[in-house]
C-alpha atoms as a PDB file:
ATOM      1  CA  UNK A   1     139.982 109.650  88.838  1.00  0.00           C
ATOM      2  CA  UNK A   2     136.803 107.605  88.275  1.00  0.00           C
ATOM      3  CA  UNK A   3     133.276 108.998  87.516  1.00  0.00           C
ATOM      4  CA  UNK A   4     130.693 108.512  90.435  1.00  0.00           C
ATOM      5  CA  UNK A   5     127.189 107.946  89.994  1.00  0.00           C
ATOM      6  CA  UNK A   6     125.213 111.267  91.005  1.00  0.00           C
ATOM      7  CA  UNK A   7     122.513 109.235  93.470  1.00  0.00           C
ATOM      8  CA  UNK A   8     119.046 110.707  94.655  1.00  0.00           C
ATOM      9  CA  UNK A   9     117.365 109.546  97.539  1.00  0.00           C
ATOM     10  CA  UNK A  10     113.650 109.926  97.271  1.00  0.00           C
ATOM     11  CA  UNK A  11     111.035 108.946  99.884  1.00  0.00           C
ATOM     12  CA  UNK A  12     108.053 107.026  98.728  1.00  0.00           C
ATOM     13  CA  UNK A  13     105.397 105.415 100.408  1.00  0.00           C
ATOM     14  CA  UNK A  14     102.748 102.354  99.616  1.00  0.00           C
ATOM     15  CA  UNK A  15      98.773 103.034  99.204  1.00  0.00           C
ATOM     16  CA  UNK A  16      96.826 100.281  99.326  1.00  0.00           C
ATOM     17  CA  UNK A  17      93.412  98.927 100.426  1.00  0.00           C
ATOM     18  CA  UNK A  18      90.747  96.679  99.451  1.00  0.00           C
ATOM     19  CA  UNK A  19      87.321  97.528  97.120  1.00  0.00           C
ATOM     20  CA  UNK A  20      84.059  96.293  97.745  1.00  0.00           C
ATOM     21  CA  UNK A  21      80.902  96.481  96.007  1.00  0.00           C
ATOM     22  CA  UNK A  22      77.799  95.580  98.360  1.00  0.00           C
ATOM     23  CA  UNK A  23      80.580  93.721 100.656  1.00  0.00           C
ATOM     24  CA  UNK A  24      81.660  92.087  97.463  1.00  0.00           C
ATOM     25  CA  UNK A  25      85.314  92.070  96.304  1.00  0.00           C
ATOM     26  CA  UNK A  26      85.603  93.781  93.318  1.00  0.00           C
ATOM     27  CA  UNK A  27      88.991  91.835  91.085  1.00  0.00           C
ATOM     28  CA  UNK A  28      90.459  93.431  88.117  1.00  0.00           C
ATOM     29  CA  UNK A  29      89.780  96.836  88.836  1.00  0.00           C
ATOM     30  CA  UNK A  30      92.961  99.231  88.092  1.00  0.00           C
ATOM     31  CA  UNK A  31      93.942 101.959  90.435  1.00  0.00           C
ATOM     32  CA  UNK A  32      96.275 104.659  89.169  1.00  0.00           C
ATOM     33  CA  UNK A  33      97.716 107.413  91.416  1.00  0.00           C
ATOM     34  CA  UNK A  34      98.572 110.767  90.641  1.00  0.00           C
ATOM     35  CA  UNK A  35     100.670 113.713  91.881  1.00  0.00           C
ATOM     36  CA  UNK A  36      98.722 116.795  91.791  1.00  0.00           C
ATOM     37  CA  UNK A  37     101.025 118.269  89.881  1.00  0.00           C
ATOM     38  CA  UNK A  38     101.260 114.715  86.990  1.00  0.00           C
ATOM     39  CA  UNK A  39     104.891 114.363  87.766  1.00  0.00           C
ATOM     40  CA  UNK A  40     104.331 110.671  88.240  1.00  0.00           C
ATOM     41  CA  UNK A  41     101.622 108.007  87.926  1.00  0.00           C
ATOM     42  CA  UNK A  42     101.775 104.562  89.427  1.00  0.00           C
ATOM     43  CA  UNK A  43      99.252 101.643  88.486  1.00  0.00           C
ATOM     44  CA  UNK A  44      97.797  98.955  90.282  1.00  0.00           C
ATOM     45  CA  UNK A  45      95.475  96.125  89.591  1.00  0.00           C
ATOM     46  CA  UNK A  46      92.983  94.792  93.023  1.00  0.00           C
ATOM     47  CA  UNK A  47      93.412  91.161  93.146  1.00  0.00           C
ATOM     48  CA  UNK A  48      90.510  88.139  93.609  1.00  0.00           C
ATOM     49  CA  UNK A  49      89.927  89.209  96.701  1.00  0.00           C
ATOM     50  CA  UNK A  50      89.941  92.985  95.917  1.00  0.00           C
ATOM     51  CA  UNK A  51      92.661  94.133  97.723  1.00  0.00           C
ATOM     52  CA  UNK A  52      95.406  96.528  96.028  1.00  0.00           C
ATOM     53  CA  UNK A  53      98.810  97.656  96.502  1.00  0.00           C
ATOM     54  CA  UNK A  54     100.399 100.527  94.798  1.00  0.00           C
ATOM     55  CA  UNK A  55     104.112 101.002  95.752  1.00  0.00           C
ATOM     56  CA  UNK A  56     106.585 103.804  95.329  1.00  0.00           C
ATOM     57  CA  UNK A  57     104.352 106.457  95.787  1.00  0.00           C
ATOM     58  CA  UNK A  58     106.431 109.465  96.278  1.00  0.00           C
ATOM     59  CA  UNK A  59     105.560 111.492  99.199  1.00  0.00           C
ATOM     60  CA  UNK A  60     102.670 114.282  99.247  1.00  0.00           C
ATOM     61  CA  UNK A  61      99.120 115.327  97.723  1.00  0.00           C
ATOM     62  CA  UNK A  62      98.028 112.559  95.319  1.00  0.00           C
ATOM     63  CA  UNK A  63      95.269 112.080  93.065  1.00  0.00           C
ATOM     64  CA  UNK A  64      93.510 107.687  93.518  1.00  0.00           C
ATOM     65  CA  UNK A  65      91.479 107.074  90.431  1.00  0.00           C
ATOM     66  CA  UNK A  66      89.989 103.034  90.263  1.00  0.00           C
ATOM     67  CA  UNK A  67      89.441 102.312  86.577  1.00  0.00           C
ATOM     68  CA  UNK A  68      86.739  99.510  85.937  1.00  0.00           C
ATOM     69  CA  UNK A  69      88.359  96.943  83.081  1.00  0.00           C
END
């Protein structure tokens, strides 16, 4: 008999979204989402044209924080 990997599928989802100051992009900013509960955190940085994308995002309340560099 041969050991089998115990596998868990989780659902996750993608936030993203672009930041603008005064209809300016705003580049290097860092966005960091939270569960509610701080079971996971997942980091992002908004590009030159200040758009971000923060992937595997598991599924339900979260907290988006953008951190200024």
């Amino acid at each position: 008999m041969t050991d089998s990997p115990t596998l868990h599928l989780v659902a996750a989802a993608t936030i993203e979204g672009d930041l603008r100051l005064n209809g300016k992009p705003l580049s290097g900013i860092e966005i960091q989402v939270n569960s509610g509960g701080e079971t996971y955190s997942r980091h992002g940085i908004s590009d030159v044209n200040g758009h971000y994308r923060v992937t595997r995002v598991p599924y339900g309340p979260c907290d988006v924080h953008y951190l200024d560099q």
